[in-house]
Protein backbone atom coordinates (compact mmCIF):
# COMPACT_ATOMS: atom_id res chain seq x y z
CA UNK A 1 136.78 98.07 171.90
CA UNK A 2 134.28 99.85 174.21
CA UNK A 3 130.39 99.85 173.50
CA UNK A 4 130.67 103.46 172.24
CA UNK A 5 133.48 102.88 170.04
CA UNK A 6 131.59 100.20 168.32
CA UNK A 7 128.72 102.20 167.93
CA UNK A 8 130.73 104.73 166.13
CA UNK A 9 131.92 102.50 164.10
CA UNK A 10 128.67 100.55 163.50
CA UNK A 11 126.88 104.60 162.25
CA UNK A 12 130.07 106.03 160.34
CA UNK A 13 129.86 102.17 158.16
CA UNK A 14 125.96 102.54 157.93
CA UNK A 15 126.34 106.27 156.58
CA UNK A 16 128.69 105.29 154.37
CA UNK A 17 126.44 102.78 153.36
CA UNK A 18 123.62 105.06 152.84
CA UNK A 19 126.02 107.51 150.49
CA UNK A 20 127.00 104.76 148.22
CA UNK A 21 123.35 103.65 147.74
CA UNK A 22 122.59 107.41 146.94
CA UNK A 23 125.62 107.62 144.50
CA UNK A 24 123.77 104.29 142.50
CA UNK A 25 119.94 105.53 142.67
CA UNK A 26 118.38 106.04 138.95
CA UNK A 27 117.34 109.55 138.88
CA UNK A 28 113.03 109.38 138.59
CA UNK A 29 112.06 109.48 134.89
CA UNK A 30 111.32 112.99 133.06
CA UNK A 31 107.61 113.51 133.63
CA UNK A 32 105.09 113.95 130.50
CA UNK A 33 105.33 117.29 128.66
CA UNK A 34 102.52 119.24 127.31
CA UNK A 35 102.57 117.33 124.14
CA UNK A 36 102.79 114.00 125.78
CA UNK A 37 99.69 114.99 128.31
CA UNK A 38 97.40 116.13 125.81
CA UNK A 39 98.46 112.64 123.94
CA UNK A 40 97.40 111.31 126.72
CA UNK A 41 94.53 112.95 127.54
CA UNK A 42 92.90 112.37 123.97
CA UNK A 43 93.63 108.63 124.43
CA UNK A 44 91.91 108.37 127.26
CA UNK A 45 88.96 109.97 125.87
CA UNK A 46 88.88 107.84 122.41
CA UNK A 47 88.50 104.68 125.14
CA UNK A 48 85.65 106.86 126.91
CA UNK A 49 84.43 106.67 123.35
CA UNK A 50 85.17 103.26 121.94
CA UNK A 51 81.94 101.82 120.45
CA UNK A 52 83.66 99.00 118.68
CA UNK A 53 85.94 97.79 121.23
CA UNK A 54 85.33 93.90 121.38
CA UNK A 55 84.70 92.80 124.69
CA UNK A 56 86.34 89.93 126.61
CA UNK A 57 84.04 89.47 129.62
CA UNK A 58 80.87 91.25 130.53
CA UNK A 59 80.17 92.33 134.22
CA UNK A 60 77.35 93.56 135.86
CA UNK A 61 78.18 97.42 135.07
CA UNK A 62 79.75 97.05 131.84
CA UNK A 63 82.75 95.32 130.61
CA UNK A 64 86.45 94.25 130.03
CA UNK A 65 87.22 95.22 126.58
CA UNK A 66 90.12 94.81 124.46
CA UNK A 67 92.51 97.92 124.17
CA UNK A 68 93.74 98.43 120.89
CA UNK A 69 97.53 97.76 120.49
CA UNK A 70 97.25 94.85 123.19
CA UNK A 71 96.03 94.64 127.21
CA UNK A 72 92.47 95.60 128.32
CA UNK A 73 90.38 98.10 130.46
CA UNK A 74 87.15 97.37 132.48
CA UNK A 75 84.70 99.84 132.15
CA UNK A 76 82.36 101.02 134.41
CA UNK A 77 79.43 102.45 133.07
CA UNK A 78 76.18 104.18 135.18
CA UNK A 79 73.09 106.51 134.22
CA UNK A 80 70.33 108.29 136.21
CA UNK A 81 67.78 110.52 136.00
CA UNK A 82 67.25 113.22 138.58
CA UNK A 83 64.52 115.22 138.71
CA UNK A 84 64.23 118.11 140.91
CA UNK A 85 61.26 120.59 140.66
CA UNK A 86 61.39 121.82 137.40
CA UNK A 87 64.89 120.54 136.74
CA UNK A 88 65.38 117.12 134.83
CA UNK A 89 69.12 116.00 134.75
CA UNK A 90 70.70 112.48 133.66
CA UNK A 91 74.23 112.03 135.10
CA UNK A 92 76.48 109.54 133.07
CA UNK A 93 79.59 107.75 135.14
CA UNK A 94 82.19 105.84 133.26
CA UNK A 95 85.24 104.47 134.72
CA UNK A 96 88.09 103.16 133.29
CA UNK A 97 90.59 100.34 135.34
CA UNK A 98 93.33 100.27 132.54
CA UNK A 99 95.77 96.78 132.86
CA UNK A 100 98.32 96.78 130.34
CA UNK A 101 96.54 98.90 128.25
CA UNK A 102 98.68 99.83 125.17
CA UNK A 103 96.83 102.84 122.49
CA UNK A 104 98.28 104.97 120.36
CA UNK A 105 97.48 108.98 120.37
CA UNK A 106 99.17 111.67 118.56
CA UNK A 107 101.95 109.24 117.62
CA UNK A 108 102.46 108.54 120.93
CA UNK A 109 102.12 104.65 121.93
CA UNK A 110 101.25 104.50 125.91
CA UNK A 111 100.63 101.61 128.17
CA UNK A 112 98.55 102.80 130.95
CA UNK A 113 97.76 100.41 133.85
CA UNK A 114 94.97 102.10 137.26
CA UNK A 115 96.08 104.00 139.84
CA UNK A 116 93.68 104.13 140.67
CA UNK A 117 91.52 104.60 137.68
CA UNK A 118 90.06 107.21 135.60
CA UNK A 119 86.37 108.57 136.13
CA UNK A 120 84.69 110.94 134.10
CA UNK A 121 80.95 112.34 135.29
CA UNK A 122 79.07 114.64 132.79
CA UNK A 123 75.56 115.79 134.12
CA UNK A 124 73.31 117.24 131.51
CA UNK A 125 70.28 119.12 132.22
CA UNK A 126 66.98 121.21 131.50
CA UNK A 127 65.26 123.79 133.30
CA UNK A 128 61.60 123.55 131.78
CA UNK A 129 60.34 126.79 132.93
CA UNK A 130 63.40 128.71 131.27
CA UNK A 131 64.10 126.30 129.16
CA UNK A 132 68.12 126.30 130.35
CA UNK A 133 70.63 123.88 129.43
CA UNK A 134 72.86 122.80 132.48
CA UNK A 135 76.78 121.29 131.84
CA UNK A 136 78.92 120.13 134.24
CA UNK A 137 81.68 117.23 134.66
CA UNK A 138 84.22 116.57 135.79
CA UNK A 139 87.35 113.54 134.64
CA UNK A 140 89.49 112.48 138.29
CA UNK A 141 91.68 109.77 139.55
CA UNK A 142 94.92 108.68 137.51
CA UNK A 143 97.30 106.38 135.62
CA UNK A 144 100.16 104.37 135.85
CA UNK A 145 102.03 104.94 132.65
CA UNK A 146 105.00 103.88 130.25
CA UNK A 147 106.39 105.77 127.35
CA UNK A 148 109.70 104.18 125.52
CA UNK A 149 111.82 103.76 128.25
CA UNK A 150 110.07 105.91 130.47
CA UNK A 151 107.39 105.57 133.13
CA UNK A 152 105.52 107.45 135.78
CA UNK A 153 102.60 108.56 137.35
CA UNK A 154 99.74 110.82 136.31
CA UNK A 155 96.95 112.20 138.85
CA UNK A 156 93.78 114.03 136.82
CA UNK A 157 91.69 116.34 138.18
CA UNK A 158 89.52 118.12 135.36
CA UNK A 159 86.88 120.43 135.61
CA UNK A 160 84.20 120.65 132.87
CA UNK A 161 83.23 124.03 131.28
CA UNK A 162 80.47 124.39 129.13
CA UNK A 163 78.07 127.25 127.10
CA UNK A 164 75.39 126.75 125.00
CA UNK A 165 74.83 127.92 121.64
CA UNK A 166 71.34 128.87 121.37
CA UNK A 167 71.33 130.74 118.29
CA UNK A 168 70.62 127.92 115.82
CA UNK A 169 68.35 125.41 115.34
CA UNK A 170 69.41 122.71 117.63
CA UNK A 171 71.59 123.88 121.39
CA UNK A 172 75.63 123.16 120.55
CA UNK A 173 77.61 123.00 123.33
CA UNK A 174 80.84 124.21 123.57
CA UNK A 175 82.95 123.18 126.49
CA UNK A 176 86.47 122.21 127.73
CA UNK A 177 87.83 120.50 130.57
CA UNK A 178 90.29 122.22 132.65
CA UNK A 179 92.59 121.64 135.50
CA UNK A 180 95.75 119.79 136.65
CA UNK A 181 97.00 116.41 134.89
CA UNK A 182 100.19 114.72 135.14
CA UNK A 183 101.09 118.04 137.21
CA UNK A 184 100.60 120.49 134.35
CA UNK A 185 98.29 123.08 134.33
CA UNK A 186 96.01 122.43 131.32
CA UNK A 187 92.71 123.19 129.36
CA UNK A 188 91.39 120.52 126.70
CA UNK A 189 88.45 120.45 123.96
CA UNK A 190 86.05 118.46 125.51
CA UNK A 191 84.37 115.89 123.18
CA UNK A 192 80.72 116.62 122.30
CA UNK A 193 78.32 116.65 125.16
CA UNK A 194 74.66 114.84 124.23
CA UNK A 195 72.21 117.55 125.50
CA UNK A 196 69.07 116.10 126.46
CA UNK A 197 65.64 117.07 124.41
């Protein structure tokens, strides 16, 4: 047989090769609805939360904690002041490196592991001549996640949105986070942002 024909040969057995690899590939797993991303989404946040998580190691910035059906999550946590002219702001930064982390939300059990992480910023603030409250945050990264027998991917990128009730007593905010998570196009109730007094 001549170099060519065995070339021929050689690419019509790897193509065939190739199709009957296609023919056996799983098909990717159905992604998170709505319901399942706003599960999400409000388990994350209940970590964020946590209070009475019991911790298994302490580190510098915060701490691995326990998560609550099994697996942990080291958290991250950072606050400043800022103060610029009139302007006094404290910025709070906690991130969360999920490893097996298993929670319940919605009646949906999860098991979320980094990917890289998720990290949520809220900046609160107080103009002192005007006496103005200033919101804004944002939650970013993403999760590795399973779901019964399913698993995937979920990217966040949330925007916070704030006002301030002014006409009582004591400033309420009211705010929401909005954006793109797990590739859905959503808006959430933020939880209660601490305005500074």
């Amino acid at each position: 047989m001549s170099a060519y024909g065995r070339c021929t040969t050689l690419g019509v057995l790897f193509a065939t090769a190739m199709a009957a690899c296609d023919d056996t590939t799983t098909a990717p797993a159905e992604p998170l609805n709505m319901d399942e991303t706003e599960a999400l989404y409000l388990g994350i946040q209940a970590l964020v939360a946590d209070t009475t998580a019991s911790f298994v190691a302490v580190t510098p910035d915060g701490g691995v904690v326990a998560c609550p059906l099994g697996g942990q999550v080291t958290v991250a946590v950072d606050f400043r002041e800022e103060q610029a002219a009139d302007t006094a702001r404290l910025i709070t930064n906690v991130t969360l490196d999920p490893a097996g982390c298993m929670l319940s939300s919605e009646e949906y059990e999860f098991t979320l592991d980094g990917n890289p992480n998720v990290h949520t910023v809220i900046a609160t603030g107080i103009v002192g001549s005007t006496f103005e409250f200033q919101i804004e945050g944002s939650i970013t990264g993403g999760v590795d996640w399973q779901l019964d027998d399913r698993s995937g991917t979920c990217m966040i990128d949330l925007i916070l949105s704030a006002e301030i009730d002014t006409t009582g007593t004591d400033p309420t905010p009211r705010a929401t986070f909005s954006g793109t998570m797990c590739g859905l196009e959503v808006e959430f109730e933020a939880a209660v942002v601490q305005v500074p007094g």
